[in-house]
C-alpha atoms as a PDB file:
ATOM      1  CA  UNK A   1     -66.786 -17.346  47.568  1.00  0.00           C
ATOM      2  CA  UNK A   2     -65.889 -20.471  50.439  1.00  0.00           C
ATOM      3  CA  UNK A   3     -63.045 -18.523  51.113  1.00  0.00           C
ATOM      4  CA  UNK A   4     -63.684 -15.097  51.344  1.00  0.00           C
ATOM      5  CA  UNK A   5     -66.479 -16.556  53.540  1.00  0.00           C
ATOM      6  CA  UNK A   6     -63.826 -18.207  55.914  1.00  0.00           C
ATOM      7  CA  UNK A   7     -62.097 -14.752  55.964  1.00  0.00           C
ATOM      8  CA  UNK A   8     -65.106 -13.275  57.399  1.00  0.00           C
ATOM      9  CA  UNK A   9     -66.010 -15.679  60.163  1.00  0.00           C
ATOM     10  CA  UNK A  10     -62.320 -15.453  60.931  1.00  0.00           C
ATOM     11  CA  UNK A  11     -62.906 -11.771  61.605  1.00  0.00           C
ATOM     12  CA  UNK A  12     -65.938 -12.307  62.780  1.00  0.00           C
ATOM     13  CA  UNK A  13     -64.340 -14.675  65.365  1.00  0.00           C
ATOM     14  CA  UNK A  14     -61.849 -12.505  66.458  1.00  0.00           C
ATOM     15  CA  UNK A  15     -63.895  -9.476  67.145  1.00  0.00           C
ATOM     16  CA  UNK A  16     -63.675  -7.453  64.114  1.00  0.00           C
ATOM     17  CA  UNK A  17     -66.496  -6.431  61.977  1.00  0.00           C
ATOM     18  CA  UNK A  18     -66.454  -7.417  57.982  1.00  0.00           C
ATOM     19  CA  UNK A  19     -68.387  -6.408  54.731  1.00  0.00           C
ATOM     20  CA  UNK A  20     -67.496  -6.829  51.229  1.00  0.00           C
ATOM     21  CA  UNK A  21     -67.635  -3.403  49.089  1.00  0.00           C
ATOM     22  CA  UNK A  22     -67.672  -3.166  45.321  1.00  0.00           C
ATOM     23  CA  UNK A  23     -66.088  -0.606  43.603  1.00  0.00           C
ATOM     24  CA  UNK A  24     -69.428   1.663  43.971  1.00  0.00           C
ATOM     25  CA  UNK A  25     -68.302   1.985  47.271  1.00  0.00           C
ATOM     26  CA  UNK A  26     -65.487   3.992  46.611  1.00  0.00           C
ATOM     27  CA  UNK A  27     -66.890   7.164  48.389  1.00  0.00           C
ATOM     28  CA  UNK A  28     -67.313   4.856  51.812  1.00  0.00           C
ATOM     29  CA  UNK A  29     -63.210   4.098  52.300  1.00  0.00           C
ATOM     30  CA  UNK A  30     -63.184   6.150  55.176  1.00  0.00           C
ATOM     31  CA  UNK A  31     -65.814   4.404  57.226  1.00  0.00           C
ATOM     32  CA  UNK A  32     -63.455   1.184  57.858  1.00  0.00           C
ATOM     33  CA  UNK A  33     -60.484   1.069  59.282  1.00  0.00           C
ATOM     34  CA  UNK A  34     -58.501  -1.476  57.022  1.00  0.00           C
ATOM     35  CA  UNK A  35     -59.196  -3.064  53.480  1.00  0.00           C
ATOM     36  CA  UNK A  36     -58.356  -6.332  52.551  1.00  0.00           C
ATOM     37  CA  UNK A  37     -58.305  -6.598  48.960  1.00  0.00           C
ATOM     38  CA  UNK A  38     -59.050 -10.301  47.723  1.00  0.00           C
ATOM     39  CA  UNK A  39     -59.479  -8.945  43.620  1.00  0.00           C
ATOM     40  CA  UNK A  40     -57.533  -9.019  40.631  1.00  0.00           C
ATOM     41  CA  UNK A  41     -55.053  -5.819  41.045  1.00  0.00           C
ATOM     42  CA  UNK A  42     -53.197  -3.746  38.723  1.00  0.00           C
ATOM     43  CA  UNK A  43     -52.342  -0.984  38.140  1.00  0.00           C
ATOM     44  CA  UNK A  44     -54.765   0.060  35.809  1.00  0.00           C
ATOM     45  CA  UNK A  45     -58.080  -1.187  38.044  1.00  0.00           C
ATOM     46  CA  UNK A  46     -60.003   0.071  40.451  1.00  0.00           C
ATOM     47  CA  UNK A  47     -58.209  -1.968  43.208  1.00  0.00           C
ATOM     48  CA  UNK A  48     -54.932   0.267  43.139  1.00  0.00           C
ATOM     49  CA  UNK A  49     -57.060   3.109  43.272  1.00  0.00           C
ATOM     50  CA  UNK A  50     -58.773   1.818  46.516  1.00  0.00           C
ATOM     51  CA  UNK A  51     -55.591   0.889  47.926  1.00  0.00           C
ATOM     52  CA  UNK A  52     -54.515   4.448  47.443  1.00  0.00           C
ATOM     53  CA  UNK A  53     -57.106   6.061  48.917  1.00  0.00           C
ATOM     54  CA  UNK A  54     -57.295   3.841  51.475  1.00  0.00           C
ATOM     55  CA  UNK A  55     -53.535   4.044  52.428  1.00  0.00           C
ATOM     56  CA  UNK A  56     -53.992   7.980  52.146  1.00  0.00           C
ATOM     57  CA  UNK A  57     -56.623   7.855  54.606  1.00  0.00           C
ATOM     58  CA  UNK A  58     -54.524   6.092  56.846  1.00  0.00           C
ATOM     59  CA  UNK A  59     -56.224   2.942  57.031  1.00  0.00           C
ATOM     60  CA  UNK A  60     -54.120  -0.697  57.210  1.00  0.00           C
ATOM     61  CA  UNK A  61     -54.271  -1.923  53.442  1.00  0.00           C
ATOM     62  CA  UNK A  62     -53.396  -5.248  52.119  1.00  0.00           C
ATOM     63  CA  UNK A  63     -52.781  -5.269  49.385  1.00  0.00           C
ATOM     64  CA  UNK A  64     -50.970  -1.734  49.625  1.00  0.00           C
ATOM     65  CA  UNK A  65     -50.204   0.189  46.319  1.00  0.00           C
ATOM     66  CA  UNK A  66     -46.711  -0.285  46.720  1.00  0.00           C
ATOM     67  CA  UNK A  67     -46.711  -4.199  46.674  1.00  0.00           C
ATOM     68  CA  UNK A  68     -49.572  -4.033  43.158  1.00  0.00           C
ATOM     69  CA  UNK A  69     -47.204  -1.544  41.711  1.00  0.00           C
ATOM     70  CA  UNK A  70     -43.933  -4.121  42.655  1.00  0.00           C
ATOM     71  CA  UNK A  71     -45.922  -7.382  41.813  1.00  0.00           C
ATOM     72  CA  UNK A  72     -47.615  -6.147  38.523  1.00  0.00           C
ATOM     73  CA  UNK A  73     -43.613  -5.438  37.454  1.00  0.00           C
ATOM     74  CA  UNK A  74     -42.631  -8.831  36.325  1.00  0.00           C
ATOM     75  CA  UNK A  75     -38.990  -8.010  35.424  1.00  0.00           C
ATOM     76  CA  UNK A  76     -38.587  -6.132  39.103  1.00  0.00           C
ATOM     77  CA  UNK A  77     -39.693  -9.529  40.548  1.00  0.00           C
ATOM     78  CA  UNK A  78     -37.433 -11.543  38.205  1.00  0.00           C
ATOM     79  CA  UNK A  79     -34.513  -9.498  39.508  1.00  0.00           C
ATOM     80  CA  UNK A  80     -35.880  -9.221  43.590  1.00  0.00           C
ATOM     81  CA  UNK A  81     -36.047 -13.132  43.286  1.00  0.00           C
ATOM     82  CA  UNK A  82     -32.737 -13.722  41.966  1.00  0.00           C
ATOM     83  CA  UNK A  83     -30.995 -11.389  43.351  1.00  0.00           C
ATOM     84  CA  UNK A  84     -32.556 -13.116  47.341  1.00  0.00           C
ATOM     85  CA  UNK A  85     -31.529 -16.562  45.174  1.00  0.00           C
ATOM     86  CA  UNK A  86     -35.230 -17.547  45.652  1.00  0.00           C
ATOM     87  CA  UNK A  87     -36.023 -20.867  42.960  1.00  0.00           C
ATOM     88  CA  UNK A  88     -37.755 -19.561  40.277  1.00  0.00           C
ATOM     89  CA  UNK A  89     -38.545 -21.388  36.233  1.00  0.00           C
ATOM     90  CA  UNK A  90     -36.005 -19.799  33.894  1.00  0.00           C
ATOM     91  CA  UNK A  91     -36.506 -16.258  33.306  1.00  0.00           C
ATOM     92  CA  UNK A  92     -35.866 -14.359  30.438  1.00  0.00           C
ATOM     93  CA  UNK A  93     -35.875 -10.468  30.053  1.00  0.00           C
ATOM     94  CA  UNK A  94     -36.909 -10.223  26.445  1.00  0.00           C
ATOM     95  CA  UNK A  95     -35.680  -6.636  24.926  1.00  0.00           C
ATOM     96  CA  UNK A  96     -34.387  -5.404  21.305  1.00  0.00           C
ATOM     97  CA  UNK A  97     -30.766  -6.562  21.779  1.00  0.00           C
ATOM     98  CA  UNK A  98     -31.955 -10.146  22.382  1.00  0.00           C
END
């Protein structure tokens, strides 16, 4: 709750207006101009479908469908950090042939 506070005053401060929405507000997307998601997301919650909608209404979303989708797929991330030879704890891909 402190935090999401802080983001607000820090919009506040710089001019922009803020509200939090629930997922009742679905229907209301396309009164803002940006969402700033700041919940669990996955693909299979309510969050990816905002960010959807939101992206296909042209607003500025963070965080976009495209990066939930990417960062929900642990081995895609395993492989993206590797391959940019980012440090990460051992990682094992864990399929029928192992």
């Amino acid at each position: 709750d402190k935090a999401i506070q802080q983001f607000m005053e820090a919009g506040d401060a710089l001019g922009f207006y803020t509200e939090l929405i629930t997922k009742e507000d679905y229907r209301r997307l396309s009164e803002f101009d940006a969402l700033f998601i700041r919940e669990t997301t996955s693909v299979n919650h309510h969050t990816y479908r905002f960010a959807r909608r939101a992206q296909s209404d042209g607003l500025v979303v963070i965080d976009d469908p495209v990066s939930i989708l990417r960062c929900t797929n642990k081995v895609y991330l395993a492989e993206l950090l590797t391959k940019a030879k980012v440090a990460i704890p051992k990682t094992m891909i864990i399929h029928r042939q192992n």
